[in-house]
N, C-alpha and C. Protein backbone atom coordinates (compact mmCIF):
# COMPACT_ATOMS: atom_id res chain seq x y z
N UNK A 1 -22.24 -42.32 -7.83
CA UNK A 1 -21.63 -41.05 -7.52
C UNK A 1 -20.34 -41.29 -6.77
N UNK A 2 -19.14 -40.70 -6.97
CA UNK A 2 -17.88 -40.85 -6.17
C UNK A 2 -17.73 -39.57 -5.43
N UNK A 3 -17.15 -39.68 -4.22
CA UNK A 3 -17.01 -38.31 -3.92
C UNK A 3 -15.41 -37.92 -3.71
N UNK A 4 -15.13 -36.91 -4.12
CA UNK A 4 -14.34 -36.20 -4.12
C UNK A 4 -14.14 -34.73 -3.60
N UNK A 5 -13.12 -35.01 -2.68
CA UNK A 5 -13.01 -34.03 -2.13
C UNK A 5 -11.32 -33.46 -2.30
N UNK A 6 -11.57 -32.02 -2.53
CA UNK A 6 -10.00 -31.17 -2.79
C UNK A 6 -9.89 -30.61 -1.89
N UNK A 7 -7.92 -30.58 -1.54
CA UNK A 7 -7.48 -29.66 -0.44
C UNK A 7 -7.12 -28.15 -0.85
N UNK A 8 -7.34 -27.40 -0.59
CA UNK A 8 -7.42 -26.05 -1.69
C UNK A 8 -5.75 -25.30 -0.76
N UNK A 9 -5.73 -25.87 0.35
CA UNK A 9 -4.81 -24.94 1.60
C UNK A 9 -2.98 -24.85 0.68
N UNK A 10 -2.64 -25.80 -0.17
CA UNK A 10 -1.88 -25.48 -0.95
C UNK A 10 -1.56 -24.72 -2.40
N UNK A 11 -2.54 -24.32 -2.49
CA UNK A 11 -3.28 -23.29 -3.24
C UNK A 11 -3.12 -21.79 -3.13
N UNK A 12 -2.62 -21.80 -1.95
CA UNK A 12 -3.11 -20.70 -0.67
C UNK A 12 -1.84 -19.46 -1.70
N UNK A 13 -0.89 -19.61 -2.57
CA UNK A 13 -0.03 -18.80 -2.86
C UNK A 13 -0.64 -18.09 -3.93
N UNK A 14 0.14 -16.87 -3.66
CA UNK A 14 -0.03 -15.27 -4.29
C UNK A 14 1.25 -14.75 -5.10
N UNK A 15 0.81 -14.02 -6.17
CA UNK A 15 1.45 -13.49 -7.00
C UNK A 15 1.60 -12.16 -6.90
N UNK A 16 2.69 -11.26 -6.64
CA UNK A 16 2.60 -9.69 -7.41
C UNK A 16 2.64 -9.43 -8.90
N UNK A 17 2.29 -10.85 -9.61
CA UNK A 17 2.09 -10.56 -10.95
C UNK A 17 0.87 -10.20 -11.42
N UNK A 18 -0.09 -10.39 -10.61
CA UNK A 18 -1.63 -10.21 -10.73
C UNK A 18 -2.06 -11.20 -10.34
N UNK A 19 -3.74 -11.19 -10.57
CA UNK A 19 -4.57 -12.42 -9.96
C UNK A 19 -4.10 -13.63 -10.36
N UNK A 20 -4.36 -14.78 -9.79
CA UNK A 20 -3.99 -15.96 -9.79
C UNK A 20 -5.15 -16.97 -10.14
N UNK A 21 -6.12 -17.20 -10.83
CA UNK A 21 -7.07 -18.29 -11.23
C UNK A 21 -6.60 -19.53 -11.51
N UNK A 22 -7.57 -20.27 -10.53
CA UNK A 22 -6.84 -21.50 -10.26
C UNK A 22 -7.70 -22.08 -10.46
N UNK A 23 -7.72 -23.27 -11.59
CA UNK A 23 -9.12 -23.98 -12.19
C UNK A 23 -9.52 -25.28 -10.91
N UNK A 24 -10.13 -25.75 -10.00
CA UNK A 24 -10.30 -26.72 -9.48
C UNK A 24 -11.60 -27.90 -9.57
N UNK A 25 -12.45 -27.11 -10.40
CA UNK A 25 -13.00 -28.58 -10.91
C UNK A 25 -13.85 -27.97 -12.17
N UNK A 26 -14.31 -29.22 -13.24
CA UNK A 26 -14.81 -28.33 -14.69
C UNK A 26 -15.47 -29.67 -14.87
N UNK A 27 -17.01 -29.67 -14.74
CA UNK A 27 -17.17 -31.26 -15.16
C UNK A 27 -18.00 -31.12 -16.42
N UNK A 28 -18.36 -29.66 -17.34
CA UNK A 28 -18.94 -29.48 -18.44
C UNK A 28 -20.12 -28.53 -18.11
N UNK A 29 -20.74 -28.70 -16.91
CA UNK A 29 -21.92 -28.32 -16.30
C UNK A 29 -21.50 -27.26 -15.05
N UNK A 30 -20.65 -27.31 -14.51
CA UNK A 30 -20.46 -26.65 -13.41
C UNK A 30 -18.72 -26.22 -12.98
N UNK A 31 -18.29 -25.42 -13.33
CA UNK A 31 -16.80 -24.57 -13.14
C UNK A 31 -16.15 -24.10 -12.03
N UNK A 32 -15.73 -24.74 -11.34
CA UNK A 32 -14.99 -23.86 -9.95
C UNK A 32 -13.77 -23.56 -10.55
N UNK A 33 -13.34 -22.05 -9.35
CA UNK A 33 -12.27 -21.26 -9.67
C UNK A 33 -11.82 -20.98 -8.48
N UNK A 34 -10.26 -21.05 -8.11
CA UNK A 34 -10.04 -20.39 -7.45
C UNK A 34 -8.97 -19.57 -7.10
N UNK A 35 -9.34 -18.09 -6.99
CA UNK A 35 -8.95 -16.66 -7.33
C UNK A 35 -8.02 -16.11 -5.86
N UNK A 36 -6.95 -16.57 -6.07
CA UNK A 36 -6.21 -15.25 -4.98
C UNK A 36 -5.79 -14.21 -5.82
N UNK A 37 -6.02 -13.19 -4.57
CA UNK A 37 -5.01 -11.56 -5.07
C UNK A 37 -4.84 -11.31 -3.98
N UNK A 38 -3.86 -10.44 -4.17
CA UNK A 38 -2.72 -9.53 -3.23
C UNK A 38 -3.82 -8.11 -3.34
N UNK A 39 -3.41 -7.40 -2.20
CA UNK A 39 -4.12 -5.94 -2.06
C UNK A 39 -3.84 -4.96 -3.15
N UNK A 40 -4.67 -4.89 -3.21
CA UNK A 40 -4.48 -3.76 -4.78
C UNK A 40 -4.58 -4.12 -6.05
N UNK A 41 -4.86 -5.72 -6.54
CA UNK A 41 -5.17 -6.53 -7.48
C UNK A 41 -6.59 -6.73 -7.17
N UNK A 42 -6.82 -6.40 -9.19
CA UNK A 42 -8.23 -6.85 -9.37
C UNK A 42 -8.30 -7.81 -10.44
N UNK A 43 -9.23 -8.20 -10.75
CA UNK A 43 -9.81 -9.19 -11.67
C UNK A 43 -10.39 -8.38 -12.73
N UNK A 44 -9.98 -8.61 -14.29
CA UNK A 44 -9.96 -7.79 -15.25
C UNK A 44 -11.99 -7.68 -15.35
N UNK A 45 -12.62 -6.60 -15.69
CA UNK A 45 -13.90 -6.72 -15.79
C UNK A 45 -14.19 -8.29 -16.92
N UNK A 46 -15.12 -8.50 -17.08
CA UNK A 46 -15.70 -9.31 -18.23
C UNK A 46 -17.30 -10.12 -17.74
N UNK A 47 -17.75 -10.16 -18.73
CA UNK A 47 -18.84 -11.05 -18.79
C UNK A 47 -19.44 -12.64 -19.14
N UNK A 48 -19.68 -13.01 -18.10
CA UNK A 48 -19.76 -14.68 -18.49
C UNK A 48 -21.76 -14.95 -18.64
N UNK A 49 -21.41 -16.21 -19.58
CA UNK A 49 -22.77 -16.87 -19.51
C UNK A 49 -23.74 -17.64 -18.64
N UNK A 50 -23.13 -17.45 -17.77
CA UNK A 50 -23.50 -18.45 -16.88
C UNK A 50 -23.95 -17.65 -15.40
N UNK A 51 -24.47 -18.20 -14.22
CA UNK A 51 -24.57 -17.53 -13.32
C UNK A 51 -23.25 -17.90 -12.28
N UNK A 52 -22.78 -16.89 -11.61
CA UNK A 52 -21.24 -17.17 -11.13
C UNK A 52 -21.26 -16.72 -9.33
N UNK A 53 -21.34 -17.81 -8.89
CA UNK A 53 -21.18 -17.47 -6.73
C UNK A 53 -20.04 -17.09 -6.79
N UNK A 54 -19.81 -16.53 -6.06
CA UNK A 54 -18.40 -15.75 -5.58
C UNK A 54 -18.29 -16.16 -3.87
N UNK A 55 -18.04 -17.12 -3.65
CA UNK A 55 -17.39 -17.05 -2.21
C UNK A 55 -15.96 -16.41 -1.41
N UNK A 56 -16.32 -15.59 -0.67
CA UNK A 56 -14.82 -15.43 -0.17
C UNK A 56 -14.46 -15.64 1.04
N UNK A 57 -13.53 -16.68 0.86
CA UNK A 57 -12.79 -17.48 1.75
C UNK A 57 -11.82 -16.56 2.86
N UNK A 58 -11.43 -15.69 2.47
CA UNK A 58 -10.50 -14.85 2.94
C UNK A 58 -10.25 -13.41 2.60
N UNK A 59 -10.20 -12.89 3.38
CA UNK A 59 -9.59 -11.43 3.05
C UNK A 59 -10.95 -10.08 2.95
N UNK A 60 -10.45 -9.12 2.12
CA UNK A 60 -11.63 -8.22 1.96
C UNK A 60 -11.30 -7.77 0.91
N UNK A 61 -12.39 -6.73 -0.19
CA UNK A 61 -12.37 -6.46 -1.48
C UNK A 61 -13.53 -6.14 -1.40
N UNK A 62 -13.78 -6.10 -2.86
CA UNK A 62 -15.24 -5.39 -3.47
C UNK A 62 -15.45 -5.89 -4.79
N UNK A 63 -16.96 -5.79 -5.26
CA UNK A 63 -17.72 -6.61 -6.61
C UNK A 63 -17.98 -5.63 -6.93
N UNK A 64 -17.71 -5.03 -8.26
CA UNK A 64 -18.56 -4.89 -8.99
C UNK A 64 -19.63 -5.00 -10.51
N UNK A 65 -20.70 -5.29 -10.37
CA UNK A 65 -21.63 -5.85 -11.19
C UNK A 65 -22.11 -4.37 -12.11
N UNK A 66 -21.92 -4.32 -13.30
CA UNK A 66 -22.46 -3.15 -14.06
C UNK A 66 -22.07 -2.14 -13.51
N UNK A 67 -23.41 -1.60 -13.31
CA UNK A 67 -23.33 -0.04 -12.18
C UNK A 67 -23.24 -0.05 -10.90
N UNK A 68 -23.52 -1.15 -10.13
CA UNK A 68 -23.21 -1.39 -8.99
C UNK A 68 -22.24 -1.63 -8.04
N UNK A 69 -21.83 -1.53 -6.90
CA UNK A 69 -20.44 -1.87 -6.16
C UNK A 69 -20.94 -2.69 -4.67
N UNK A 70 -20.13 -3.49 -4.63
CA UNK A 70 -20.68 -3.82 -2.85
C UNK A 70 -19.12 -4.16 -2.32
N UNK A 71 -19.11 -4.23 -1.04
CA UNK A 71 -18.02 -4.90 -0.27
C UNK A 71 -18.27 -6.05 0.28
N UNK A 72 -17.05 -6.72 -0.22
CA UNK A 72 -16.63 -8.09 0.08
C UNK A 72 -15.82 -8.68 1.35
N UNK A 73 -16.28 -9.32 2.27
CA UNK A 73 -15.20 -9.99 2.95
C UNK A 73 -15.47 -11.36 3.59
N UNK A 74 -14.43 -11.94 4.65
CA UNK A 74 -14.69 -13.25 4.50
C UNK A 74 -15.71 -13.72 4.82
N UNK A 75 -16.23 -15.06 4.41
CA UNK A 75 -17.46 -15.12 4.63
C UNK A 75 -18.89 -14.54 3.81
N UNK A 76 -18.38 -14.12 2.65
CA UNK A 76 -19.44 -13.21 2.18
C UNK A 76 -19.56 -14.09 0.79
N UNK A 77 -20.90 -13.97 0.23
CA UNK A 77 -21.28 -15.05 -0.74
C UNK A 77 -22.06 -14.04 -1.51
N UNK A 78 -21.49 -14.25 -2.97
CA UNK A 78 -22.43 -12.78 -4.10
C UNK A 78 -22.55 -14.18 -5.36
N UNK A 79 -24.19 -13.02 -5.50
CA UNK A 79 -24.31 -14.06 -6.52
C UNK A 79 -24.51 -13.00 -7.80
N UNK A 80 -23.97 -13.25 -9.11
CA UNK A 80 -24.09 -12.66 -10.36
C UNK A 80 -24.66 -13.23 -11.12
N UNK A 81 -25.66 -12.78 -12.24
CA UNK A 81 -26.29 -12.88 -12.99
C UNK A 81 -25.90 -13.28 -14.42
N UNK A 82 -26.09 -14.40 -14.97
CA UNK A 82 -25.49 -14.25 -16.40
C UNK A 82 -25.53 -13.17 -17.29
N UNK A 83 -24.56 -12.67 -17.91
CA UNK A 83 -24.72 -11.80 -18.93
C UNK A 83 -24.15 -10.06 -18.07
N UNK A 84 -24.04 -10.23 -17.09
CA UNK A 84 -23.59 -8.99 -16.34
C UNK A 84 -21.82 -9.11 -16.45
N UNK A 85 -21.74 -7.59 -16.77
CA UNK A 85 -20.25 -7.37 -16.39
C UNK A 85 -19.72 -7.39 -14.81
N UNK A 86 -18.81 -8.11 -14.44
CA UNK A 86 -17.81 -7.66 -13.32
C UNK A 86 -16.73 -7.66 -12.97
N UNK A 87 -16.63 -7.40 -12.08
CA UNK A 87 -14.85 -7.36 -11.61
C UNK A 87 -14.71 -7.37 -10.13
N UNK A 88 -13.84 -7.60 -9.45
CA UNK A 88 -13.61 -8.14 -8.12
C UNK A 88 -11.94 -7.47 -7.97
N UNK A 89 -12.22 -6.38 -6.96
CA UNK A 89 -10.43 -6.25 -6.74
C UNK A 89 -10.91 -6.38 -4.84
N UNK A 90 -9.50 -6.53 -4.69
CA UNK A 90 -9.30 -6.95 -3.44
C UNK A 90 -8.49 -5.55 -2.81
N UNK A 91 -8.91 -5.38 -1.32
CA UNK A 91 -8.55 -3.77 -0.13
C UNK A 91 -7.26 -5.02 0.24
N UNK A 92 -7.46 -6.46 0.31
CA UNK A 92 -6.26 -6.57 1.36
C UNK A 92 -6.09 -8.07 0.48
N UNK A 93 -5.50 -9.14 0.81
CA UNK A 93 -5.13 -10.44 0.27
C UNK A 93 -6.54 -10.83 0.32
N UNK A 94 -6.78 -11.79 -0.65
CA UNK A 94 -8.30 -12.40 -0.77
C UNK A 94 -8.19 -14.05 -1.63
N UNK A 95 -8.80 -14.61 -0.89
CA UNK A 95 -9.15 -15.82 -1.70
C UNK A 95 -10.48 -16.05 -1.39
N UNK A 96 -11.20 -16.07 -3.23
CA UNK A 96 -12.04 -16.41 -3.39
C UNK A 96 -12.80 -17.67 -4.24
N UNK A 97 -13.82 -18.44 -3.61
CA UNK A 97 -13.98 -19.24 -4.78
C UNK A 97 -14.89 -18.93 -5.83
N UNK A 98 -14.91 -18.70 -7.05
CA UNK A 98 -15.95 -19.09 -8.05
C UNK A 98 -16.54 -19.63 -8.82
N UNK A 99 -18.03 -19.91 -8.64
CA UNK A 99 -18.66 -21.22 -9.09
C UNK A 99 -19.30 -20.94 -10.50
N UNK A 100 -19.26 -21.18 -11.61
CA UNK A 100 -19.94 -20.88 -12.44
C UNK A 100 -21.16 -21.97 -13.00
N UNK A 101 -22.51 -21.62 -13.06
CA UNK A 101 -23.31 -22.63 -13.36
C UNK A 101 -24.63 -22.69 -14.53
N UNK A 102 -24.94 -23.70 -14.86
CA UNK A 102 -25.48 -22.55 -16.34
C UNK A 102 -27.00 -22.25 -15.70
């Protein structure tokens, strides 16, 4: 096993073009992402296969899963279900990570 470790803190930049997905590791089995937005940017709905953590590193926002809504902020860890729709917009700047796993 090697370990590897990433500095994410240059990462840290934002777009007013929309969200920013930032691929940081893909080893076939397991997908990290990591998602800044600016306040008032969301993350287009869609549905993945996989089950997907949502950590957020920073800021505040909101999930929502299907019919459901919750609020997000730092420190807060959501977990989604494969096969569920969601979307993630952000109340203020947000960086989040997401893990996708099968």
């Amino acid at each position: 096993m090697t370990l590897s470790i990433l500095d994410t803190s240059h990462l840290a930049s934002l777009t007013s073009e929309g969200p920013r997905p930032t691929p940081l590791l893909d080893t076939g089995k397991v997908r990290a992402l990591l998602l800044n937005l600016e306040a008032g940017q969301s993350v287009s709905p869609c549905k993945m296969s996989s089950t997907v953590l949502y950590y957020v590193i920073e800021g505040r926002g909101h999930l929502r899963v299907e019919e459901e809504q919750g609020g997000l902020q730092t420190g807060s860890l959501a977990v989604v279900p494969p096969g569920a729709t969601r979307n993630i917009s952000a109340e203020t700047r947000m960086r989040v990570l997401a893990v996708q796993i099968p």
